[in-house]
C-alpha atoms as a PDB file:
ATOM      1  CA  UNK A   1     -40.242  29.258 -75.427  1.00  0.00           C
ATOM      2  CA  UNK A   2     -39.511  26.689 -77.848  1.00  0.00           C
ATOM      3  CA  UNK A   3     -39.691  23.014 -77.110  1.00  0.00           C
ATOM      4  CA  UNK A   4     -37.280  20.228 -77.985  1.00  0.00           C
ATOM      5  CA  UNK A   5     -36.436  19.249 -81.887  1.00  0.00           C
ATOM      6  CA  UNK A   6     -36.366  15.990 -82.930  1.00  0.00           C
ATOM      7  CA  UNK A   7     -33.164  16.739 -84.866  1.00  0.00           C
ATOM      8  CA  UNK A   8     -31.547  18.708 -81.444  1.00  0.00           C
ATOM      9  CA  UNK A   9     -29.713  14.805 -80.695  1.00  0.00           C
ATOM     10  CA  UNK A  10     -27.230  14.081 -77.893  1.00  0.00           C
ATOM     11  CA  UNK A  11     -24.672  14.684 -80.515  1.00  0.00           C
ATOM     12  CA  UNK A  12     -25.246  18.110 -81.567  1.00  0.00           C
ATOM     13  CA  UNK A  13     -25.946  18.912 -77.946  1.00  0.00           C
ATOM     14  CA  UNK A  14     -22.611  17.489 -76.654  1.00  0.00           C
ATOM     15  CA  UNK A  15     -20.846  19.968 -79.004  1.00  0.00           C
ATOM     16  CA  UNK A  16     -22.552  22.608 -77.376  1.00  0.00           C
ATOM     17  CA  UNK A  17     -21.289  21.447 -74.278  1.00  0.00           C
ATOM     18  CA  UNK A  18     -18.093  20.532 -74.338  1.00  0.00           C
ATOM     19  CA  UNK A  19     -15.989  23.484 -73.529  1.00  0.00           C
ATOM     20  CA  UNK A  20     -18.572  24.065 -70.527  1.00  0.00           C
ATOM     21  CA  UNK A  21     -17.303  20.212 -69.182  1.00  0.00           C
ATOM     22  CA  UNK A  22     -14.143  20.948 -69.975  1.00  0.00           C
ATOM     23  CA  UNK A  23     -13.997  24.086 -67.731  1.00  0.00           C
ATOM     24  CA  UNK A  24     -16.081  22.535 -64.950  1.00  0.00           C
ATOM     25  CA  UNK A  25     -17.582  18.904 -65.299  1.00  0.00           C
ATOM     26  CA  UNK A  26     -19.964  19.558 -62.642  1.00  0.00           C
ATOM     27  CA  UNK A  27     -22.523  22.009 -64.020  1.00  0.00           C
ATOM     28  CA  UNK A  28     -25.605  21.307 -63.811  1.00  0.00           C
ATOM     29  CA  UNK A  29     -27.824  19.790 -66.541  1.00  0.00           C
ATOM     30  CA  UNK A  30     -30.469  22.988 -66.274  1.00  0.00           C
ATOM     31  CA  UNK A  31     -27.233  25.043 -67.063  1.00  0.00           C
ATOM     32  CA  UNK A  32     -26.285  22.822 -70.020  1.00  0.00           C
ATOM     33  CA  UNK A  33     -30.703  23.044 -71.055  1.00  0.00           C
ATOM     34  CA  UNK A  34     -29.708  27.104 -71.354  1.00  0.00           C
ATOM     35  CA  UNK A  35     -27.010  26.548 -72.906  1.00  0.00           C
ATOM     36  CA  UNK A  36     -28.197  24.648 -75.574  1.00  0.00           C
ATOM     37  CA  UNK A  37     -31.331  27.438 -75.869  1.00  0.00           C
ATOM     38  CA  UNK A  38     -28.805  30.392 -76.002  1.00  0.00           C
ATOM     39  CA  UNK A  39     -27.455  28.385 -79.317  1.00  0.00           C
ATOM     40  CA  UNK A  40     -30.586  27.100 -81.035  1.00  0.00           C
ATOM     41  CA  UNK A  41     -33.373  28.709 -78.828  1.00  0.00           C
ATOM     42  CA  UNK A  42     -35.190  24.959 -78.565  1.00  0.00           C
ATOM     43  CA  UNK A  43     -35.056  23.487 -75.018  1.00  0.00           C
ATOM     44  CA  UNK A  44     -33.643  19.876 -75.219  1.00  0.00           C
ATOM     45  CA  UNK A  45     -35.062  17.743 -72.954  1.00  0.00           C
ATOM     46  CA  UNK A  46     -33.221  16.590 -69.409  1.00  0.00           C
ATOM     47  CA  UNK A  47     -33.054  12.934 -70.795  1.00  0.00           C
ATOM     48  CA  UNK A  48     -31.117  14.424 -73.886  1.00  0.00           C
ATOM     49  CA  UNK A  49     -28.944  16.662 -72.160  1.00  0.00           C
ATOM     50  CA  UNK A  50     -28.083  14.171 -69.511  1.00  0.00           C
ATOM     51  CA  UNK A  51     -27.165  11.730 -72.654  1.00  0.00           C
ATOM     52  CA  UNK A  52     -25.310  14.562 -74.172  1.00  0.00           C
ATOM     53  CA  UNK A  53     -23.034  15.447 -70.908  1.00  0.00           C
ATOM     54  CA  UNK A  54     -22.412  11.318 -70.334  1.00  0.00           C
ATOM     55  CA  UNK A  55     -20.792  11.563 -74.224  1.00  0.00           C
ATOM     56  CA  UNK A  56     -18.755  14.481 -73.583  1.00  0.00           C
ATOM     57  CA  UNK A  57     -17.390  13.232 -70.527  1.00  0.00           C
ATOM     58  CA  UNK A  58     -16.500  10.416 -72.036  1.00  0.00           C
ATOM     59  CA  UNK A  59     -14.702  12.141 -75.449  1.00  0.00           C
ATOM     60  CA  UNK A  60     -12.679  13.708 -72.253  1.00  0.00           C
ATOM     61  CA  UNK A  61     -11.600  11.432 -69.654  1.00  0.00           C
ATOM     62  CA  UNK A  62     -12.696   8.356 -71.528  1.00  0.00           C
ATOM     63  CA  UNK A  63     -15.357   5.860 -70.737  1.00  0.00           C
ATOM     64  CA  UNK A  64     -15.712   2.954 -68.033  1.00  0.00           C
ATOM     65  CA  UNK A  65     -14.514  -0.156 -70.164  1.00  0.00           C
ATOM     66  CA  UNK A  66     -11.472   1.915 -71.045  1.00  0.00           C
ATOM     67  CA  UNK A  67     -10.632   2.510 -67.670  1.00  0.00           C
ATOM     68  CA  UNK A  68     -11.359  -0.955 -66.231  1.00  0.00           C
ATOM     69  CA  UNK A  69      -8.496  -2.266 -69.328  1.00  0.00           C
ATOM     70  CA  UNK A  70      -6.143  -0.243 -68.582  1.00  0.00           C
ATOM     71  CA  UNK A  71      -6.469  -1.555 -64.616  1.00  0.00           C
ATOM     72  CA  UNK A  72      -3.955  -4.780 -65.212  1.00  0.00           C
ATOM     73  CA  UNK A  73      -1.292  -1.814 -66.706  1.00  0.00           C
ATOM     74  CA  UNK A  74      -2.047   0.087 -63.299  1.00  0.00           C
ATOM     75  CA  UNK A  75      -1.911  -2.808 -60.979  1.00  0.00           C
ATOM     76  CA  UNK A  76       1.608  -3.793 -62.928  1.00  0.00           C
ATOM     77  CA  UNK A  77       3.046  -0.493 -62.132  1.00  0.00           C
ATOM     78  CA  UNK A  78       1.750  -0.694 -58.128  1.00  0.00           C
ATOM     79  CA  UNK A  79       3.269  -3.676 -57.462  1.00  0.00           C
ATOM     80  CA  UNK A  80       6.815  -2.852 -59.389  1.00  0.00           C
ATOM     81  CA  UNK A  81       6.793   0.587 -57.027  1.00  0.00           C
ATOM     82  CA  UNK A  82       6.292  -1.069 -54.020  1.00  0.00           C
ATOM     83  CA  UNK A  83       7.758  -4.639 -53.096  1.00  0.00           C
ATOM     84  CA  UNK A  84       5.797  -7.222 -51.634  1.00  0.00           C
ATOM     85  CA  UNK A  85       2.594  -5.576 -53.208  1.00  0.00           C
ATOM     86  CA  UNK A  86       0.650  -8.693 -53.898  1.00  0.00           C
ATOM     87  CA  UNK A  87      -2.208  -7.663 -56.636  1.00  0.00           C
ATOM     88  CA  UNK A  88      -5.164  -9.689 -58.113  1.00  0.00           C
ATOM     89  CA  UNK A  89      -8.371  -8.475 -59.736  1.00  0.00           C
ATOM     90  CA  UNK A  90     -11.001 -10.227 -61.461  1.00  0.00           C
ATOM     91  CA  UNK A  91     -14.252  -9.660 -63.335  1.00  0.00           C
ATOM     92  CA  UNK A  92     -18.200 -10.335 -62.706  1.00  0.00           C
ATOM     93  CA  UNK A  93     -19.740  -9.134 -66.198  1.00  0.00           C
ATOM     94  CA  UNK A  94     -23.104  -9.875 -65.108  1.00  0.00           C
ATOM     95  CA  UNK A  95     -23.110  -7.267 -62.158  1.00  0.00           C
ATOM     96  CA  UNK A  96     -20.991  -4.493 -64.038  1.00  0.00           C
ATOM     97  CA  UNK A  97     -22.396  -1.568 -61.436  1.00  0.00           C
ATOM     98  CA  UNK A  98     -21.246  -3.441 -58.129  1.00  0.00           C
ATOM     99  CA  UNK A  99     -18.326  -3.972 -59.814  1.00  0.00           C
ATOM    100  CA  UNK A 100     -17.518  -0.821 -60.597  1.00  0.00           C
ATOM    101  CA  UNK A 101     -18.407   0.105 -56.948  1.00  0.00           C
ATOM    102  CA  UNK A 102     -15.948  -2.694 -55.516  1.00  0.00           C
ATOM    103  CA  UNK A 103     -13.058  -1.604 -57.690  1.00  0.00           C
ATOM    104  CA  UNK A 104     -13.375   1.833 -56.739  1.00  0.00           C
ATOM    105  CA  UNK A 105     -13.453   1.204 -53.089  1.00  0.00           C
ATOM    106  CA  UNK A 106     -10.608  -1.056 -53.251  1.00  0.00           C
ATOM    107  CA  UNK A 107      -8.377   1.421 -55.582  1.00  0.00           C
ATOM    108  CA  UNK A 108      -9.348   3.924 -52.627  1.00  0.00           C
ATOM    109  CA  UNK A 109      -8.492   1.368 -50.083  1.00  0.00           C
ATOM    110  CA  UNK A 110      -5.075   0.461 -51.061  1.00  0.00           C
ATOM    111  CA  UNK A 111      -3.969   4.349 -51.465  1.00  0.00           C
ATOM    112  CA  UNK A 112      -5.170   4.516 -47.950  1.00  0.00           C
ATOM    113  CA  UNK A 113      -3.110   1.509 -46.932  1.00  0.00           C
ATOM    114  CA  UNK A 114       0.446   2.650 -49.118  1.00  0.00           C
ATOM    115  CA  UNK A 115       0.050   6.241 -47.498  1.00  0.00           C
ATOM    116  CA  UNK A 116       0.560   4.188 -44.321  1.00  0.00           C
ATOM    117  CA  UNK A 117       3.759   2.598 -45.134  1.00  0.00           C
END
């Protein structure tokens, strides 16, 4: 079996890959490594692959920083839904992983808490 080529990049590999993400974003990257070797018969690296699936998913559902600006649109909408909401979010760009963490937990938390009313 052939090993990776320098010229198989993240890019060529995410066009590989995308209809497999877009039919099931969970597969895993071994699946994706065949994939790729069924096209070009050269086995990509994991790091490449992994690179190549983080691109894709993003070309799909977007990335993280377009999420996290579209958050004062979503928190805009939550509290003109439901009255009283009282809605405040800030940012920490030196700890960008906890933050993403916290925001997640509290997006989870409030569903929890409007299911309730």
């Amino acid at each position: 079996m052939s090993q990776d080529h320098r010229q198989l990049n993240s890019s060529l590999i995410c066009r590989v890959i995308l209809p497999l993400i877009q039919s099931n974003p969970s597969v895993s990257i071994p699946v994706f490594q065949g994939a790729v070797w069924a096209s070009y018969h050269f086995k990509p690296s994991y790091r490449k692959v992994w690179m190549a699936k983080q691109k894709a998913i993003a070309q799909i559902y977007g990335d993280w920083e377009e999420s996290y600006n579209k958050v004062p649109k979503l928190l805009q909408k939550l509290q003109s839904c439901f009255f009283g909401t009282i809605c405040t979010y800030g940012s920490d760009r030196s700890d960008t992983r906890r933050q993403q963490q916290h925001f997640a937990n509290y997006l989870v938390y409030s569903a929890n808490k409007i299911r309730e009313v």
